[in-house]
C-alpha atoms as a PDB file:
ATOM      1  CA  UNK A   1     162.162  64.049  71.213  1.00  0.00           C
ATOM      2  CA  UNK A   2     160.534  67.369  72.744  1.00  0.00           C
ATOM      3  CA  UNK A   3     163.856  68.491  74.057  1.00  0.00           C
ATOM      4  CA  UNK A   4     165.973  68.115  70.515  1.00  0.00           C
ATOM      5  CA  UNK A   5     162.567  70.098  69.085  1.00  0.00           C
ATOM      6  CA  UNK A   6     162.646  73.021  71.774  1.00  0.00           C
ATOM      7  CA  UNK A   7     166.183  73.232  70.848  1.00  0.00           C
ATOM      8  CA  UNK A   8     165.105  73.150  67.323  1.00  0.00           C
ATOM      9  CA  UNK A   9     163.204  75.623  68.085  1.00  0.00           C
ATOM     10  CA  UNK A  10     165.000  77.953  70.010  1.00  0.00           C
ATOM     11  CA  UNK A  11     167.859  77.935  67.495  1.00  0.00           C
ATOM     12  CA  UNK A  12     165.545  78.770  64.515  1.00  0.00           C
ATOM     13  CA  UNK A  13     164.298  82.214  66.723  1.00  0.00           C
ATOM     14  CA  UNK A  14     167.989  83.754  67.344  1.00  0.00           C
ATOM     15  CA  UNK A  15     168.684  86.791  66.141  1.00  0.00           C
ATOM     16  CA  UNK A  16     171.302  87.171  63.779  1.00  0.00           C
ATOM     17  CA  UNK A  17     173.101  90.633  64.020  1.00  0.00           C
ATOM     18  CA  UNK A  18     173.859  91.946  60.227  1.00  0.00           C
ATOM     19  CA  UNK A  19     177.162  93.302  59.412  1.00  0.00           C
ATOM     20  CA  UNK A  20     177.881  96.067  57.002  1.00  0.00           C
ATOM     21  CA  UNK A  21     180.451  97.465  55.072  1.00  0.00           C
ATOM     22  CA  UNK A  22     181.086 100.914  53.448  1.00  0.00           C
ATOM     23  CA  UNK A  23     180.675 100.103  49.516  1.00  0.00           C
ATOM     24  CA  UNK A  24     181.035 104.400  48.784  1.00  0.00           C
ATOM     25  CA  UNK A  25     184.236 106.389  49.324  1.00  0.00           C
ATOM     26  CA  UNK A  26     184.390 108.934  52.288  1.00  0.00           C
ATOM     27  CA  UNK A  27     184.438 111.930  50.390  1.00  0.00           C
ATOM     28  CA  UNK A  28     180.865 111.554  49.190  1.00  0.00           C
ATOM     29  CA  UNK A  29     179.867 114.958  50.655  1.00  0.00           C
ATOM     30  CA  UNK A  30     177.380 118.683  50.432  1.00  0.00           C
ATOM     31  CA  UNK A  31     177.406 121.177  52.345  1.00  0.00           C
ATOM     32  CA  UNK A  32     173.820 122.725  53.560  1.00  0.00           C
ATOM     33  CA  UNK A  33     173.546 125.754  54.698  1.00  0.00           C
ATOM     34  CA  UNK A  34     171.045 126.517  57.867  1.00  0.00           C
ATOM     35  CA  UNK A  35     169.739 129.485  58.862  1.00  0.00           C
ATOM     36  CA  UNK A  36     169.730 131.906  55.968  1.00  0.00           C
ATOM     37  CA  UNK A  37     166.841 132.172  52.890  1.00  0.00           C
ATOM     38  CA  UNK A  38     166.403 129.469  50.335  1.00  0.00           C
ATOM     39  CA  UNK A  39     168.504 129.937  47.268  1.00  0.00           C
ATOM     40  CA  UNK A  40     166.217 130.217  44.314  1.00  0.00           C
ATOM     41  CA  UNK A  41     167.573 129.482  40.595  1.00  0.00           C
ATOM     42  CA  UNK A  42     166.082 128.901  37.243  1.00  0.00           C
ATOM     43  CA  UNK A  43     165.102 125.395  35.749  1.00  0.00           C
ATOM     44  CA  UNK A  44     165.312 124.489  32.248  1.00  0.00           C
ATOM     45  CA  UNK A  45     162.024 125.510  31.768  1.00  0.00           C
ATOM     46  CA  UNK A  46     162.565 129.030  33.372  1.00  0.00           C
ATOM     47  CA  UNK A  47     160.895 128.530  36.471  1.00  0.00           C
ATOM     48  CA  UNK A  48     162.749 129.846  39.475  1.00  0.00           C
ATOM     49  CA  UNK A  49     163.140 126.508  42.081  1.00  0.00           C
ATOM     50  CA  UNK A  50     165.228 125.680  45.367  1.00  0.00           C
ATOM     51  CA  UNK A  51     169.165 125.529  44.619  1.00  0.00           C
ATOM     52  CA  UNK A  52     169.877 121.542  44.905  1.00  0.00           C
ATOM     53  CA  UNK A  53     173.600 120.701  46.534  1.00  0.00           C
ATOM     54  CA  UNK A  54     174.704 117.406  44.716  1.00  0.00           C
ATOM     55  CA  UNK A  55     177.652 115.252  44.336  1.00  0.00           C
ATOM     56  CA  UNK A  56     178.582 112.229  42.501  1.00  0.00           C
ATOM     57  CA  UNK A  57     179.069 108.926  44.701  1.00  0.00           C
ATOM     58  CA  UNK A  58     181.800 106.813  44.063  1.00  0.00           C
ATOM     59  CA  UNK A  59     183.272 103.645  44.865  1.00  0.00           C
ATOM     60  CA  UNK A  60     185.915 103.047  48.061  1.00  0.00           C
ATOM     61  CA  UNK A  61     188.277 104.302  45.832  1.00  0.00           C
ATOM     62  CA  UNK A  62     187.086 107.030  44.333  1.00  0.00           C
ATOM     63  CA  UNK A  63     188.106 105.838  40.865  1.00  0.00           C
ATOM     64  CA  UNK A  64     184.221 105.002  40.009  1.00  0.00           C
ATOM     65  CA  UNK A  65     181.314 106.412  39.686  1.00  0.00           C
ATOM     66  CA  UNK A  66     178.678 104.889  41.223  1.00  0.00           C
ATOM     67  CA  UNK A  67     175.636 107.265  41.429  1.00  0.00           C
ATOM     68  CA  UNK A  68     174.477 110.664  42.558  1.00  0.00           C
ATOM     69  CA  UNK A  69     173.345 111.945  46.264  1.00  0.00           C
ATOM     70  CA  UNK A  70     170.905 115.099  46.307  1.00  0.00           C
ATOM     71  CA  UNK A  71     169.859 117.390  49.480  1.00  0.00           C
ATOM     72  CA  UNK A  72     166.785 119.608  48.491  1.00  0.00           C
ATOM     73  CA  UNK A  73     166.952 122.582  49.144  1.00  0.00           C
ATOM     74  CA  UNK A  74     170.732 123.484  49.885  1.00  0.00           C
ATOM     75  CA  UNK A  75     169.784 126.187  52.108  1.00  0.00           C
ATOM     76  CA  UNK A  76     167.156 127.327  54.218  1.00  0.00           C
ATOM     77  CA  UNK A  77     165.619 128.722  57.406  1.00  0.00           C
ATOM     78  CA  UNK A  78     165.951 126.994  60.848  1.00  0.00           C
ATOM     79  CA  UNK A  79     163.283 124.251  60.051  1.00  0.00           C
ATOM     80  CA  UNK A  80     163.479 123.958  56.462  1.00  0.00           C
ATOM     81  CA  UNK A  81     162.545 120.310  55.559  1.00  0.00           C
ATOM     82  CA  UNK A  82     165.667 118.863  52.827  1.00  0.00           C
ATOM     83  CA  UNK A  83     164.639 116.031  50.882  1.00  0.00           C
ATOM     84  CA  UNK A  84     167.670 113.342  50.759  1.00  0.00           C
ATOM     85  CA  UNK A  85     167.874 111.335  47.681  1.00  0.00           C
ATOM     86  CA  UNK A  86     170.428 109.176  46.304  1.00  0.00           C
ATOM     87  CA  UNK A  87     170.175 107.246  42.999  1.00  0.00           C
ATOM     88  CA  UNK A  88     172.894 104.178  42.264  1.00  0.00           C
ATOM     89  CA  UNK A  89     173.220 103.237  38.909  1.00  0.00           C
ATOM     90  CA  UNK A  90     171.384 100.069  37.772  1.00  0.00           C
ATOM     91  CA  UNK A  91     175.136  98.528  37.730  1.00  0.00           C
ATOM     92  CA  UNK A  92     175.601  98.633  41.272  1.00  0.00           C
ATOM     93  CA  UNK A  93     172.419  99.280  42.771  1.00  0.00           C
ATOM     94  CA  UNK A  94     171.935  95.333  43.843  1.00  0.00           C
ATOM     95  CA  UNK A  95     175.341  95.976  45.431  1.00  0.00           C
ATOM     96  CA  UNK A  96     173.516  98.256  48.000  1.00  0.00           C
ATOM     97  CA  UNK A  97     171.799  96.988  50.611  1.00  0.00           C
ATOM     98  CA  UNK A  98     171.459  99.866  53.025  1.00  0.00           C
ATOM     99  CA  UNK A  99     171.807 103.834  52.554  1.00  0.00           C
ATOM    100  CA  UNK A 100     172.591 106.550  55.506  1.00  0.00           C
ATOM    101  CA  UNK A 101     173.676 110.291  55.532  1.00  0.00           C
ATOM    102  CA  UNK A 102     175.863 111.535  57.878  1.00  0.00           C
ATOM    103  CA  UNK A 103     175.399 114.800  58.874  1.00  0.00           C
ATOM    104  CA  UNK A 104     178.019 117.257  60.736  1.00  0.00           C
ATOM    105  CA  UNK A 105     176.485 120.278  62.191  1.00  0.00           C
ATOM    106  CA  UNK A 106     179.500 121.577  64.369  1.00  0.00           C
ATOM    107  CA  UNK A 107     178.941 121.869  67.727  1.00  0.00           C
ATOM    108  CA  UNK A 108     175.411 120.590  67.600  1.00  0.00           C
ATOM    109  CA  UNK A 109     177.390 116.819  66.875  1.00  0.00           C
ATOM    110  CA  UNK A 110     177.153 114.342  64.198  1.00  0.00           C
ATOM    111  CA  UNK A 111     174.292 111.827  63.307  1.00  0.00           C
ATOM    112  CA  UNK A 112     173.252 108.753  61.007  1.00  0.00           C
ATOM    113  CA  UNK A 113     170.286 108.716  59.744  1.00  0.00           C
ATOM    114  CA  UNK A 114     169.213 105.518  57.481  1.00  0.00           C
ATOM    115  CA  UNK A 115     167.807 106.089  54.074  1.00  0.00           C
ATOM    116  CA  UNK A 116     164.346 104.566  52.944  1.00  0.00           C
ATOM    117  CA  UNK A 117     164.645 102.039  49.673  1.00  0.00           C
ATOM    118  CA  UNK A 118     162.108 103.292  46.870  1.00  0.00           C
ATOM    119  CA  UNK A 119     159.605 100.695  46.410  1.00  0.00           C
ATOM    120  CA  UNK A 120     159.639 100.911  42.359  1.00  0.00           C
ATOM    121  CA  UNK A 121     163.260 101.799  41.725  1.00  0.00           C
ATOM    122  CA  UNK A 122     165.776  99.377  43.774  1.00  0.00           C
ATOM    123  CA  UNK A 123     168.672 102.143  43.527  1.00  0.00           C
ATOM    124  CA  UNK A 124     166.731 105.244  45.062  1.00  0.00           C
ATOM    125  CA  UNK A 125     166.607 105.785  48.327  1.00  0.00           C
ATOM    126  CA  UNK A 126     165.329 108.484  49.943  1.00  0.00           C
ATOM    127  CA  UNK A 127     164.903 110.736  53.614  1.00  0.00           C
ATOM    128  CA  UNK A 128     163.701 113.865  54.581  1.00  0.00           C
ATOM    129  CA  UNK A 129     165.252 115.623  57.554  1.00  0.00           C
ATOM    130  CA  UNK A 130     163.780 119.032  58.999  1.00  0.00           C
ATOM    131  CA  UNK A 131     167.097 121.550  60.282  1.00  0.00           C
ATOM    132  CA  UNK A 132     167.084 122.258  63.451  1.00  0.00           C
ATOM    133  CA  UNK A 133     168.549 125.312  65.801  1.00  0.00           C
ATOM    134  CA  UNK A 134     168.273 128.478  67.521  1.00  0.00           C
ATOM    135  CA  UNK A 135     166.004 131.021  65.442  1.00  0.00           C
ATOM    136  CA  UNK A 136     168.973 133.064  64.705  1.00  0.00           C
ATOM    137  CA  UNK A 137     171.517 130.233  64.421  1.00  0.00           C
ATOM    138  CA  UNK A 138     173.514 130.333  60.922  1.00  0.00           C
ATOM    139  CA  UNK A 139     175.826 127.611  60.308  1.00  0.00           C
ATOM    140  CA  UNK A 140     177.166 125.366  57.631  1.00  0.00           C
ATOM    141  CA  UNK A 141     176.186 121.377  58.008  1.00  0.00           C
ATOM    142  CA  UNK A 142     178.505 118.450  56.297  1.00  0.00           C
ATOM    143  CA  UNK A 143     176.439 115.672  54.806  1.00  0.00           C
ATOM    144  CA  UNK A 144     177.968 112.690  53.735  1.00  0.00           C
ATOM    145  CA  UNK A 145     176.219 109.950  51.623  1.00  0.00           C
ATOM    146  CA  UNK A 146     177.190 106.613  52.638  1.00  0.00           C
ATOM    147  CA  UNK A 147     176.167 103.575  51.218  1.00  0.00           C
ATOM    148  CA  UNK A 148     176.775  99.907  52.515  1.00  0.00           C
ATOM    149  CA  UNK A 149     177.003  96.048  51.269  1.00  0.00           C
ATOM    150  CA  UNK A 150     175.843  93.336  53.780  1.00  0.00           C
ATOM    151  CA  UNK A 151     179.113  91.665  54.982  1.00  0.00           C
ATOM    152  CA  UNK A 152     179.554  88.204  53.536  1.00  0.00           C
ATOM    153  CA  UNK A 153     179.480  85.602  56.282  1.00  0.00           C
ATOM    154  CA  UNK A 154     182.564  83.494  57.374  1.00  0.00           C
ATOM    155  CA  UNK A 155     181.862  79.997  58.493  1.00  0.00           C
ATOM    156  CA  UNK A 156     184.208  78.926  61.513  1.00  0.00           C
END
């Protein structure tokens, strides 16, 4: 009887390994520039604030919108912090289940970086990542949005 509950036991402690897929199409991109002064334009309210690189997220393909992905600001020093956000529409945002950028900064390579959920608002999801580089590096990063659906699990 100890045995079958050890095994019991054991079985209930395994870890299972969670599969994604991409819900978002590919093209789901900014560009940030790094390396030169923050862009400054004027709000509704005619206060001058950091230019905001956006683009619409849509679904695998393309023929959907879906939400919106944000990088604050779109340009900036060597060290600038950007503030990632991403909003999905209250239609799809139960869809979600984990959020990542992408980023592409030439020869410095390409990186994932997970998104954080919003507490209050289950389609935001936000990250704040700090540009790196030489002091008088200029270059041109690529970030894509990507947003993913738990796979559904297949019984064999």
């Amino acid at each position: 009887m100890h045995v079958a509950a050890l095994a019991l036991l054991m079985a209930c402690t395994e870890e299972v390994e969670t599969s994604y897929v991409q819900f978002n199409g590919d093209d789901d991109t900014v560009e940030v520039q790094v390396g030169v002064d923050t862009v400054y334009v004027t709000d509704a309210d005619g206060n001058e604030v950091a230019e905001t690189a956006s683009t619409v997220l849509t679904s695998s393909t393309g023929a959907v919108e879906i939400g919106v992905g944000w990088v604050d600001p779109s340009a900036g020093p060597v060290g600038s912090l950007h503030r990632i956000l991403v909003q999905v529409s209250d239609e799809y945002a139960a869809e979600i289940d984990r959020a990542s950028i992408r980023t592409d900064s030439g020869e410095r390579g390409v990186d994932e970086y997970d998104l954080e959920r919003d507490s209050a608002g289950e389609g935001w999801w936000v990250f704040e990542l700090e540009s790196v580089g030489d002091a008088d590096e200029v270059r041109t990063d690529t970030i894509t949005f990507v947003l993913y659906q738990e796979e559904a699990e297949t019984e064999e």
